[in-house]
PDB file of N, CA and C in Angstrom:
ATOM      1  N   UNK A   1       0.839  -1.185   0.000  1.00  0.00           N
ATOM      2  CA  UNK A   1       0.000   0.000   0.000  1.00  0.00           C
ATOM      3  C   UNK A   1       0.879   1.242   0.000  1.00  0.00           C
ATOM      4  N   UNK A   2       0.769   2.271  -0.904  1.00  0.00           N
ATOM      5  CA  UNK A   2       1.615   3.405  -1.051  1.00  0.00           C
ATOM      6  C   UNK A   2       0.434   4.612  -0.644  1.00  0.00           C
ATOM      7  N   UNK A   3       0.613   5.131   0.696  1.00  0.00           N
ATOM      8  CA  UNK A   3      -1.105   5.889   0.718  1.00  0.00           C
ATOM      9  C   UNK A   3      -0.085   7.308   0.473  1.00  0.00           C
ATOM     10  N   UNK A   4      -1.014   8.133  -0.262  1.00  0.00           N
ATOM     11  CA  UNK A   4      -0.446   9.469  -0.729  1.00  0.00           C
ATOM     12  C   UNK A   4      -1.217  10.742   0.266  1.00  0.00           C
ATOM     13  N   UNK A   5      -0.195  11.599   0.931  1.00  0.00           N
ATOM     14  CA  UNK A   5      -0.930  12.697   1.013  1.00  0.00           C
ATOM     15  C   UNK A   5      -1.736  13.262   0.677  1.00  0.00           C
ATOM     16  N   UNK A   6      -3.183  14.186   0.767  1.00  0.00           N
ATOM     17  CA  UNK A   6      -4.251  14.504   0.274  1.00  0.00           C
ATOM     18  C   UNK A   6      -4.404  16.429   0.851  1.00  0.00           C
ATOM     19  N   UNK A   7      -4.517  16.259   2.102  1.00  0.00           N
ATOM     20  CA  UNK A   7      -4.761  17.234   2.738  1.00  0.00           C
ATOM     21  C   UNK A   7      -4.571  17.228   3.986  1.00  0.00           C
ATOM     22  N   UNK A   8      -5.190  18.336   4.457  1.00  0.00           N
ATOM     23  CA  UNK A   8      -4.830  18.624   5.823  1.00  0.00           C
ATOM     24  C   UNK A   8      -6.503  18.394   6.374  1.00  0.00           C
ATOM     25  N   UNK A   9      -7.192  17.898   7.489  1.00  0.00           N
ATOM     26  CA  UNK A   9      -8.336  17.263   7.492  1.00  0.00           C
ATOM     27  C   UNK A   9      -9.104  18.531   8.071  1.00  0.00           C
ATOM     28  N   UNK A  10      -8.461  19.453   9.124  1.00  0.00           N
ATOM     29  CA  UNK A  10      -9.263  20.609   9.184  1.00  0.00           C
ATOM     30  C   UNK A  10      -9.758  21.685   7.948  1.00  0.00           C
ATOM     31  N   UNK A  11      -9.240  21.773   6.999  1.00  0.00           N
ATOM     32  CA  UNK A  11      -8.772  21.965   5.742  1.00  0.00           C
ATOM     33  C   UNK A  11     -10.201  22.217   4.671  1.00  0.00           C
ATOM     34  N   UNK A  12     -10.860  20.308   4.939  1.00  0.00           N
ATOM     35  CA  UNK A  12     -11.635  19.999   4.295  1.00  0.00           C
ATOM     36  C   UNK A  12     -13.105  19.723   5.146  1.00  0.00           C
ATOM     37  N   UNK A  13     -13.833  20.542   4.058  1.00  0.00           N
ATOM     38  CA  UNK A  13     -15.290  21.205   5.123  1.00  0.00           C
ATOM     39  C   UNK A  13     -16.602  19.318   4.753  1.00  0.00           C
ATOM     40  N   UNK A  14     -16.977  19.131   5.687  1.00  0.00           N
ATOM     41  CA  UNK A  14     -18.154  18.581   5.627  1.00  0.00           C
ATOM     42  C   UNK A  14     -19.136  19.343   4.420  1.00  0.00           C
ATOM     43  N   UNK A  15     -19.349  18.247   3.346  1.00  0.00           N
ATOM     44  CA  UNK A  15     -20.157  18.277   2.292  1.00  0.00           C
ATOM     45  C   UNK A  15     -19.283  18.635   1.149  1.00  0.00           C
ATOM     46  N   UNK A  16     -17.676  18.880   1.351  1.00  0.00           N
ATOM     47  CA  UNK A  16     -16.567  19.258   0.172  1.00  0.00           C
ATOM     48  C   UNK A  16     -16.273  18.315  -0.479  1.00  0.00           C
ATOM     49  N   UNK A  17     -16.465  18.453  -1.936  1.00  0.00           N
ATOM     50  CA  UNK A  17     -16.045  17.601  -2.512  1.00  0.00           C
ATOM     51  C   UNK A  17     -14.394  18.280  -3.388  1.00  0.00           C
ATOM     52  N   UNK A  18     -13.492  17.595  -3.303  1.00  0.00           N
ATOM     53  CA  UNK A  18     -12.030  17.690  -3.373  1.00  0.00           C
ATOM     54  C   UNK A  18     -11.203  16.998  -4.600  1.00  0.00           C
ATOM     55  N   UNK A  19     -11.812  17.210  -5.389  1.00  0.00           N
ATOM     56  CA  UNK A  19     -10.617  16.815  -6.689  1.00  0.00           C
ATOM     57  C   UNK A  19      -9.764  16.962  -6.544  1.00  0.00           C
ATOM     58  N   UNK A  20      -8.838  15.992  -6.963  1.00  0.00           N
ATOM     59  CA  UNK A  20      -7.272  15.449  -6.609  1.00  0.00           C
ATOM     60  C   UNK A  20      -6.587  14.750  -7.822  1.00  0.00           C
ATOM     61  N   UNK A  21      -5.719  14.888  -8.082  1.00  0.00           N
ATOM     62  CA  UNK A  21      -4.859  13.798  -8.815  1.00  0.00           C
ATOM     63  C   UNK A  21      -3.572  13.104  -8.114  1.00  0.00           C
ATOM     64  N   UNK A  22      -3.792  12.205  -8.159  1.00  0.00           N
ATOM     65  CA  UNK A  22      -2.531  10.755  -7.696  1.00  0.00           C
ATOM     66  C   UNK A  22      -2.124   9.936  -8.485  1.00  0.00           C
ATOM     67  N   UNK A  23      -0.643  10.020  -8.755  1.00  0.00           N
ATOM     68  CA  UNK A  23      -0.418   8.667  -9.460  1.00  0.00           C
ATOM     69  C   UNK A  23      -0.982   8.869 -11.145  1.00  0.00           C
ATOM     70  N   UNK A  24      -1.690   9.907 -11.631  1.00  0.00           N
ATOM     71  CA  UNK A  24      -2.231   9.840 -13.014  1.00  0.00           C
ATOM     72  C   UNK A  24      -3.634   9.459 -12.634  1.00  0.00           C
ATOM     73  N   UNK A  25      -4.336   9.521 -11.418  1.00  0.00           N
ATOM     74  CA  UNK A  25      -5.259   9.052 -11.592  1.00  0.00           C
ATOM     75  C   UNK A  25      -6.732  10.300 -10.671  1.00  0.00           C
ATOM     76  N   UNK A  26      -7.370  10.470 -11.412  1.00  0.00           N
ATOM     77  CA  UNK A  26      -8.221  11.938 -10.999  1.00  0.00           C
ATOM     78  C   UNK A  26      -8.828  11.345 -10.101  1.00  0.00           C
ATOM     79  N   UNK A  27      -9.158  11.721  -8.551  1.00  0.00           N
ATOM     80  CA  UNK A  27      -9.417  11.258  -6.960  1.00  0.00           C
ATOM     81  C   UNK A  27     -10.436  11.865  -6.742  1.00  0.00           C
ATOM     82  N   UNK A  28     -11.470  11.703  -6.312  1.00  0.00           N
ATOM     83  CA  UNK A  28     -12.884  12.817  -5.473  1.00  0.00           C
ATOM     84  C   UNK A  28     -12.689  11.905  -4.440  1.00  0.00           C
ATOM     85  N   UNK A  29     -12.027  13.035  -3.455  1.00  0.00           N
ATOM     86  CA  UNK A  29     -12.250  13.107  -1.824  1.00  0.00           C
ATOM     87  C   UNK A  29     -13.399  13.572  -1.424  1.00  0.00           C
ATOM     88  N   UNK A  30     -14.546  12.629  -0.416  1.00  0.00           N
ATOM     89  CA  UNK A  30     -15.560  13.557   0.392  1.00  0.00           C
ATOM     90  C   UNK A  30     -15.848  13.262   1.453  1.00  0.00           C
ATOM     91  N   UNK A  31     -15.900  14.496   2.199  1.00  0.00           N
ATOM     92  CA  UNK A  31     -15.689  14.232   3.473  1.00  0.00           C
ATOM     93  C   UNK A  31     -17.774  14.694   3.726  1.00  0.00           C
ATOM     94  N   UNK A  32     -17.790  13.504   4.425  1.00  0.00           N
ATOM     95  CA  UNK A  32     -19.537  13.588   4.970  1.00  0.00           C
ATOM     96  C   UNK A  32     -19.417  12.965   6.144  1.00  0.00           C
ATOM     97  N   UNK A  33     -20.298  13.941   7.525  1.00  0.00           N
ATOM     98  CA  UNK A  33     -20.654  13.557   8.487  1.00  0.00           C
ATOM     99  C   UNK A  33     -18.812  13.142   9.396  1.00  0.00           C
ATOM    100  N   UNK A  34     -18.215  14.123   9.106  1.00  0.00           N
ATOM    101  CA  UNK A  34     -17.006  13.814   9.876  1.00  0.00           C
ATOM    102  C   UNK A  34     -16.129  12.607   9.006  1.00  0.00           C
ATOM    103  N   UNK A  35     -16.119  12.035   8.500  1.00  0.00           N
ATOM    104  CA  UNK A  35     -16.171  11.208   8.012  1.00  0.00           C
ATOM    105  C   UNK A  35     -15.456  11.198   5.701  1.00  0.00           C
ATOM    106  N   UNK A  36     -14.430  10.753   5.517  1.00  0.00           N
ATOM    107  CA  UNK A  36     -13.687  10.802   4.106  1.00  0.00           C
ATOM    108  C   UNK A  36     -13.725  10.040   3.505  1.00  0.00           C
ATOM    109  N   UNK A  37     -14.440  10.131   2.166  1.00  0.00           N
ATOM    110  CA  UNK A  37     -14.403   8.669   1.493  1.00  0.00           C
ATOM    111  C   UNK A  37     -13.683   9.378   0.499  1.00  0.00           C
ATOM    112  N   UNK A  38     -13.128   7.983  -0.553  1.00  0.00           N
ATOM    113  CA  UNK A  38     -12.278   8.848  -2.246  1.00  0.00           C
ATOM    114  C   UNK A  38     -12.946   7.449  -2.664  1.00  0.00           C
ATOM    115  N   UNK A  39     -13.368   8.355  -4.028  1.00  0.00           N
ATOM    116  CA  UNK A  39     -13.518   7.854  -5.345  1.00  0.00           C
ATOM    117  C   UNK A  39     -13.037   8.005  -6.613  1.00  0.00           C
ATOM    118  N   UNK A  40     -12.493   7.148  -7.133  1.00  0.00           N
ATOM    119  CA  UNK A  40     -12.418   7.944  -8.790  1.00  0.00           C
ATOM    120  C   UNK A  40     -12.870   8.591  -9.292  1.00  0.00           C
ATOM    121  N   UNK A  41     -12.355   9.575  -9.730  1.00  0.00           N
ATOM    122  CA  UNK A  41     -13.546  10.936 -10.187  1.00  0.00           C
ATOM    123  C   UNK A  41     -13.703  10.691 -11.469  1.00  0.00           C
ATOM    124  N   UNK A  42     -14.812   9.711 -11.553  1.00  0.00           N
ATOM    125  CA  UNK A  42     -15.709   9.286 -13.096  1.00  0.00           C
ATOM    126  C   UNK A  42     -17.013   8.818 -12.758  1.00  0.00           C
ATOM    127  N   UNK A  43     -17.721   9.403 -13.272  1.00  0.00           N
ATOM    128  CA  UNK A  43     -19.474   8.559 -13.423  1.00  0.00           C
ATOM    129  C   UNK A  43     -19.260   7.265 -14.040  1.00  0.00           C
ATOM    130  N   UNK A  44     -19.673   6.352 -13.263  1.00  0.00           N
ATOM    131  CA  UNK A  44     -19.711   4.677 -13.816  1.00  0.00           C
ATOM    132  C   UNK A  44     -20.685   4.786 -15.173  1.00  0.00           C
ATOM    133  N   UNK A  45     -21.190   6.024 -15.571  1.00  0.00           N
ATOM    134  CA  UNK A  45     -22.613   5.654 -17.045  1.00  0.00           C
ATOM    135  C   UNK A  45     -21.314   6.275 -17.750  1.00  0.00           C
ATOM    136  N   UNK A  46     -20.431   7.353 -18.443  1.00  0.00           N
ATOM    137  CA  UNK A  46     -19.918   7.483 -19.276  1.00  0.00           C
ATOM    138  C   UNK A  46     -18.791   8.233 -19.194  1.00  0.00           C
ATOM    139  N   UNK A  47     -18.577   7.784 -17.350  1.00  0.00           N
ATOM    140  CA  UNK A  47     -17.145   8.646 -16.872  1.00  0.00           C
ATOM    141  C   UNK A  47     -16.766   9.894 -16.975  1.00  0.00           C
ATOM    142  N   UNK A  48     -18.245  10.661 -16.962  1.00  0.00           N
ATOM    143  CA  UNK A  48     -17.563  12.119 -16.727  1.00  0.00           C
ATOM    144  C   UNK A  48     -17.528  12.325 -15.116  1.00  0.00           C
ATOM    145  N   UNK A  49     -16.433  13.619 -15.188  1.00  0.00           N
ATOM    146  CA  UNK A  49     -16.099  13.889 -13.550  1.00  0.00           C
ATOM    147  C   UNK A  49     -16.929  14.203 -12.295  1.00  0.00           C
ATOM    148  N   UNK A  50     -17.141  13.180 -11.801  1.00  0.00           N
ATOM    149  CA  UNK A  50     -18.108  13.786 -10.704  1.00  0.00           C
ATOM    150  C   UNK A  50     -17.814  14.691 -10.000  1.00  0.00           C
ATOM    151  N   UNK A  51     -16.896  15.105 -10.305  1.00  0.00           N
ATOM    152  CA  UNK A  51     -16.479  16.469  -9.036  1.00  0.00           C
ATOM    153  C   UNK A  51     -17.070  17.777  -9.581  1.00  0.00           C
ATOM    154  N   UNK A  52     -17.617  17.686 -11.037  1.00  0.00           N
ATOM    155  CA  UNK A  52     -18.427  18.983 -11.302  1.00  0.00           C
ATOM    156  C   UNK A  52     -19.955  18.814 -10.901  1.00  0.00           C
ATOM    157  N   UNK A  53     -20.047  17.798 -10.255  1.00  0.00           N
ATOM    158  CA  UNK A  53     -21.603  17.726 -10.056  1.00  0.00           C
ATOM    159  C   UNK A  53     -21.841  18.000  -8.838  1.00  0.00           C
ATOM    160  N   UNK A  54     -23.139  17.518  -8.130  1.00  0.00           N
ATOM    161  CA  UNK A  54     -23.262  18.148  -6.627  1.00  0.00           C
ATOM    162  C   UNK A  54     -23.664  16.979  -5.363  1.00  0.00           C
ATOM    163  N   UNK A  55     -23.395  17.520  -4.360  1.00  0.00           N
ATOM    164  CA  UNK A  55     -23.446  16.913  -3.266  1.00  0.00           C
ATOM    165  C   UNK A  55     -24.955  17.307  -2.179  1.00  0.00           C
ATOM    166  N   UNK A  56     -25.634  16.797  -1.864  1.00  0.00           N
ATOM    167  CA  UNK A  56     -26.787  16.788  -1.186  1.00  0.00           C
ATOM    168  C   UNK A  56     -26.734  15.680  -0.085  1.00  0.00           C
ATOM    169  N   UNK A  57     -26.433  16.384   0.835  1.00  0.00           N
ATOM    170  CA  UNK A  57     -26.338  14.965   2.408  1.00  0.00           C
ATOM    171  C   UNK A  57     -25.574  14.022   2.015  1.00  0.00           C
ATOM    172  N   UNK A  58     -25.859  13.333   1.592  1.00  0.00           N
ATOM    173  CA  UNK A  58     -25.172  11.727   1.133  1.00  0.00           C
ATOM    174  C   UNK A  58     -25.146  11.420  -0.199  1.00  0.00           C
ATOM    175  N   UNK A  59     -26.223  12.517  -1.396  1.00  0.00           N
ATOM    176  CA  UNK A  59     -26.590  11.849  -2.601  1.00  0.00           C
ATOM    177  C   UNK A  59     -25.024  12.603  -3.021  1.00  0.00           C
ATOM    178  N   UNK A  60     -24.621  12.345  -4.000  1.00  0.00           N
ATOM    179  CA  UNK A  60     -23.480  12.281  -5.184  1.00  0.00           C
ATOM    180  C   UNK A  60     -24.418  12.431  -6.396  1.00  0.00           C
ATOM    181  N   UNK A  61     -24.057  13.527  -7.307  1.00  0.00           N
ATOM    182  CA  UNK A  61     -25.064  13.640  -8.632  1.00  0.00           C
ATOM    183  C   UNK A  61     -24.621  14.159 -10.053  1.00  0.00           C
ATOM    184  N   UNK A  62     -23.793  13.125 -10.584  1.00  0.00           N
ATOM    185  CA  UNK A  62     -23.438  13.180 -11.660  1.00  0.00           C
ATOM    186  C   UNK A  62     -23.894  14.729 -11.843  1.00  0.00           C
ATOM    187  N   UNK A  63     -23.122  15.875 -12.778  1.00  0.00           N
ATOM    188  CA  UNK A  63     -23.926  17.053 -13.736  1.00  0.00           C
ATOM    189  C   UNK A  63     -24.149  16.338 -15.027  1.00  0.00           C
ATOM    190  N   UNK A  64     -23.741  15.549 -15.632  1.00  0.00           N
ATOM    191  CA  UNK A  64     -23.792  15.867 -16.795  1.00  0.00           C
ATOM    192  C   UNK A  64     -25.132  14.618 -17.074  1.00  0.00           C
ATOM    193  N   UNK A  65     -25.349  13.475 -16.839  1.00  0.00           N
ATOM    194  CA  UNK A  65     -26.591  13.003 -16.986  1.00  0.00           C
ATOM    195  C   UNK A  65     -27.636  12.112 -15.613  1.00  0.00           C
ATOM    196  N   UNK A  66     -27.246  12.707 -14.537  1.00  0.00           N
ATOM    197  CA  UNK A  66     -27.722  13.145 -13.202  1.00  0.00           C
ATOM    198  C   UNK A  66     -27.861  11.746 -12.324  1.00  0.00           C
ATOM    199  N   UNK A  67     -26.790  10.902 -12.858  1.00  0.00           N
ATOM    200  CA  UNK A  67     -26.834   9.807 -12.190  1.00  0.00           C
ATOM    201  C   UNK A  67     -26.233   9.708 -10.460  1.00  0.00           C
ATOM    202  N   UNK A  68     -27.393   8.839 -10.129  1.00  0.00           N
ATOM    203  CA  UNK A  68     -26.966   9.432  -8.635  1.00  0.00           C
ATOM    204  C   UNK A  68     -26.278   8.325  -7.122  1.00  0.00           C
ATOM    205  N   UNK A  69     -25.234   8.781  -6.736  1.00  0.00           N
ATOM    206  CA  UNK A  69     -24.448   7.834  -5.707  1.00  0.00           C
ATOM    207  C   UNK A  69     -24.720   8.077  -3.924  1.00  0.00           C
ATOM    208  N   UNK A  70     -24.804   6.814  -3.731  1.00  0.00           N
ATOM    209  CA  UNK A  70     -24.393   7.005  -1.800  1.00  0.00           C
ATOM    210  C   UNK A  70     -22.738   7.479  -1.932  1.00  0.00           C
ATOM    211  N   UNK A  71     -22.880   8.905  -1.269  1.00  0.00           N
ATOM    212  CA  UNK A  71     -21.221   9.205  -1.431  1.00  0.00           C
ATOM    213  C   UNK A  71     -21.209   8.433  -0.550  1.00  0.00           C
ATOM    214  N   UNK A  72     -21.044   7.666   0.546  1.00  0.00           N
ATOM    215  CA  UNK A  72     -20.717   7.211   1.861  1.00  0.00           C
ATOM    216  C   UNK A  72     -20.102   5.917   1.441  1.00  0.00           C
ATOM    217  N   UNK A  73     -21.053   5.476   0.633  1.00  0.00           N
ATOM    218  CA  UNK A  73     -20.813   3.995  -0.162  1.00  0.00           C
ATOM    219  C   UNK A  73     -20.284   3.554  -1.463  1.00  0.00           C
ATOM    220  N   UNK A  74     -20.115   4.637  -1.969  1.00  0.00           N
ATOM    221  CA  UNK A  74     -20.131   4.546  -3.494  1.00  0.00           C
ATOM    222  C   UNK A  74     -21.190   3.895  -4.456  1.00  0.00           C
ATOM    223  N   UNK A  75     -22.466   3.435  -3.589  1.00  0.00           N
ATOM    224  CA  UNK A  75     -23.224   2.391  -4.228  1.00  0.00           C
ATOM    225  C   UNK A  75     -24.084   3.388  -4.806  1.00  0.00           C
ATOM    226  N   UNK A  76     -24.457   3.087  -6.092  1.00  0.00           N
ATOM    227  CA  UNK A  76     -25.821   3.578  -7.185  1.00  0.00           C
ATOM    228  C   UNK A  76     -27.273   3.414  -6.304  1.00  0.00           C
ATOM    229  N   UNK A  77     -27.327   5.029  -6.498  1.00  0.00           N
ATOM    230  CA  UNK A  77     -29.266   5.000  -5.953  1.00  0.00           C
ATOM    231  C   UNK A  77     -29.964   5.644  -7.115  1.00  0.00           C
ATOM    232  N   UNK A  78     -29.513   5.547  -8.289  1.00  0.00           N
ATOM    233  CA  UNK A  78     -30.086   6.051  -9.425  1.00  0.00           C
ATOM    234  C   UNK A  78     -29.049   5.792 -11.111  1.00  0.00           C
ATOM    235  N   UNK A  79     -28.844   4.853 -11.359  1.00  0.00           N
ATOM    236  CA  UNK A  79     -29.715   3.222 -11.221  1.00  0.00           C
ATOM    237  C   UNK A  79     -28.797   2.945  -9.794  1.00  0.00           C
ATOM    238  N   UNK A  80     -29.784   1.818  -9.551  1.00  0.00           N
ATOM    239  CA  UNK A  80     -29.257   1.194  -8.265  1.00  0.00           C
ATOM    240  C   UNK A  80     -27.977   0.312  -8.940  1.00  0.00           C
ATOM    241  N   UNK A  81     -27.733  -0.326  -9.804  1.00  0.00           N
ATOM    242  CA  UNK A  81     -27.055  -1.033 -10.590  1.00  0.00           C
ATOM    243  C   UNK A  81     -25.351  -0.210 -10.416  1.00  0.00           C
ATOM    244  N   UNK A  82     -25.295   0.628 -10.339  1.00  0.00           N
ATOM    245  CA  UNK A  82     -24.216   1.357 -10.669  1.00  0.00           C
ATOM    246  C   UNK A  82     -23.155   1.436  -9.442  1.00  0.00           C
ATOM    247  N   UNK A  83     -21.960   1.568 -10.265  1.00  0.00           N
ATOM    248  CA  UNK A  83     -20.632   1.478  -8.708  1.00  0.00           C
ATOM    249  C   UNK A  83     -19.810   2.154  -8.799  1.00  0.00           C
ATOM    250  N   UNK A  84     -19.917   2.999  -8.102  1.00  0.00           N
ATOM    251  CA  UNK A  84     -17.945   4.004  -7.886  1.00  0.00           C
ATOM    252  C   UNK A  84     -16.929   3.169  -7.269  1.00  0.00           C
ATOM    253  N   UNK A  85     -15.459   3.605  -7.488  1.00  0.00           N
ATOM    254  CA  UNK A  85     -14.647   2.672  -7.542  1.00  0.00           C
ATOM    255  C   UNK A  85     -14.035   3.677  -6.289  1.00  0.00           C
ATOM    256  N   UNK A  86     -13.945   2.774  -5.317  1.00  0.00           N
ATOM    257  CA  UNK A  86     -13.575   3.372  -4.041  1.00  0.00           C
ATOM    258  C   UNK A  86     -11.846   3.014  -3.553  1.00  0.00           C
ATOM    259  N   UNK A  87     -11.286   3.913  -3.496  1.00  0.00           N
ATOM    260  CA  UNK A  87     -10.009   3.955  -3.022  1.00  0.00           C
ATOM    261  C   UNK A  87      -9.686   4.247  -1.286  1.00  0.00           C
ATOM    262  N   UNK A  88      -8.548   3.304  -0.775  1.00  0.00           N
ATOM    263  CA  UNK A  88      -8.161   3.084   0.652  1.00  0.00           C
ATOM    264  C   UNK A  88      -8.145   4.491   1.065  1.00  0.00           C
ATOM    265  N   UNK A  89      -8.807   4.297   2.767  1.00  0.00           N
ATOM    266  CA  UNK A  89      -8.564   6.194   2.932  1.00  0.00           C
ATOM    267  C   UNK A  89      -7.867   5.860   4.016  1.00  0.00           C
ATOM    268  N   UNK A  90      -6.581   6.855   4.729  1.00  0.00           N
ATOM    269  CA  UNK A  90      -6.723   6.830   6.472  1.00  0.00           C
ATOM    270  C   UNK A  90      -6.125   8.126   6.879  1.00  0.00           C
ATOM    271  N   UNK A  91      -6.611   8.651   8.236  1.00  0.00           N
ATOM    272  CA  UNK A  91      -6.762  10.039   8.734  1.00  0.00           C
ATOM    273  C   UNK A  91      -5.135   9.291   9.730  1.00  0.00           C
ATOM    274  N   UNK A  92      -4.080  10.513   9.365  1.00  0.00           N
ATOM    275  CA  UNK A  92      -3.234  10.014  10.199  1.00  0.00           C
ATOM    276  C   UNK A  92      -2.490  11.852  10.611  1.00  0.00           C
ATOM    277  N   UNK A  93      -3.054  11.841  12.153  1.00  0.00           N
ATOM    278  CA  UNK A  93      -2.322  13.205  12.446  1.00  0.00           C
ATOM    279  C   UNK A  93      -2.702  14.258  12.436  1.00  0.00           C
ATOM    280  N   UNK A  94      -4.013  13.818  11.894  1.00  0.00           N
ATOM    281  CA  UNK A  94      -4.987  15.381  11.100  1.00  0.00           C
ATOM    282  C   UNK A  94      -4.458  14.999  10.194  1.00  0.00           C
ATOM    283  N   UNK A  95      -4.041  14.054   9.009  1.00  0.00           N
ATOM    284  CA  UNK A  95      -3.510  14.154   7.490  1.00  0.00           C
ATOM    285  C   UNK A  95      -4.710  13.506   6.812  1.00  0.00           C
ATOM    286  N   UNK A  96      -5.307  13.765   5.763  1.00  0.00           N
ATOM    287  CA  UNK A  96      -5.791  12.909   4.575  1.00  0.00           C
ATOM    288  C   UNK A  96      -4.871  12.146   3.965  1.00  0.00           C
ATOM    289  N   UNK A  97      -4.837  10.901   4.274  1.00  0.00           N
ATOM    290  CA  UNK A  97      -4.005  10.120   3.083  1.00  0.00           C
ATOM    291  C   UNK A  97      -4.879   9.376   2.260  1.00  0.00           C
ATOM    292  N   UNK A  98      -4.844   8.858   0.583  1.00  0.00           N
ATOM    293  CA  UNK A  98      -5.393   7.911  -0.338  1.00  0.00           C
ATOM    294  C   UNK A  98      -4.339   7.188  -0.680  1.00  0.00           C
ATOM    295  N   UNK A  99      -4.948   6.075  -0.817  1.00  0.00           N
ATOM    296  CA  UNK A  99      -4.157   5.149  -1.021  1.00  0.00           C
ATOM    297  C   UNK A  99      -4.627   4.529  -2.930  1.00  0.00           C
ATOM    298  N   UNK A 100      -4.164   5.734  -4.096  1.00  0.00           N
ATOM    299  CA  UNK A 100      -4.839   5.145  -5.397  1.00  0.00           C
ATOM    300  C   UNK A 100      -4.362   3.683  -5.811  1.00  0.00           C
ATOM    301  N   UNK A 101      -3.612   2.895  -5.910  1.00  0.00           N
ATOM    302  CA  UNK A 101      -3.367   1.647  -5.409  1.00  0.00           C
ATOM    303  C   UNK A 101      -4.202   0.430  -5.355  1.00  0.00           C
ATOM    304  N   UNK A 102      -5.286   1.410  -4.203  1.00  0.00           N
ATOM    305  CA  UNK A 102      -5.830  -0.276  -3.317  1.00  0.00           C
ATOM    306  C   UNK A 102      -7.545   0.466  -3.913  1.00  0.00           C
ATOM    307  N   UNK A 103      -7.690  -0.666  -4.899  1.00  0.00           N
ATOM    308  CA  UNK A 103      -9.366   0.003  -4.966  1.00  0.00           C
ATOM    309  C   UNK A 103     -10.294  -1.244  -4.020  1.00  0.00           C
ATOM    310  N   UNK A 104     -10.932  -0.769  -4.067  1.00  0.00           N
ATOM    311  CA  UNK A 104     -12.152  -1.565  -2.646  1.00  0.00           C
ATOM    312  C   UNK A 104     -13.447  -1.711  -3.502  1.00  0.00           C
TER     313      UNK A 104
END
């Protein structure tokens, strides 16, 4: 596991969503409910960036054809069918680290 620096955790506000690049690979950090998940920043329908779309409590919402995610989970609630590709997280120090590497 190679986990990469991200941020600083005071840094990043509850409901922020945080585009990142690691490794060549475009990262959406979100931090909900205290709490950091990372995803690949692509819509599972035709991989555009979810980081231009919006965040509502927990929903994740594609902009460009409004497909919609449990940020918490990465799991599809619009189609339910659908999956974000979730990358290792861990809070060390107050640090954001991702780990692009280890997908889950």
């Amino acid at each position: 596991m190679t986990f990469r620096r991200v941020a600083a955790l005071a840094d990043v506000w509850n409901g922020d969503l945080l585009p990142i690049t690691l490794d060549g690979i475009k990262v959406l950090v979100v931090k909900i409910e205290d709490a950091v998940h990372a995803y690949e920043d692509r819509c599972a329908h035709l991989g555009a960036q979810l980081s231009n779309g919006a965040l509502d409590g927990r929903v994740l919402t594609c902009a460009v054809h409004h497909w919609q995610y449990d940020a918490t989970t990465g799991r599809g609630i619009n189609p339910a069918s659908a999956c974000l590709t979730r990358f290792a997280v861990e809070i060390r120090d107050g640090i954001i680290f991702v780990d692009p590497e280890v997908r889950l």
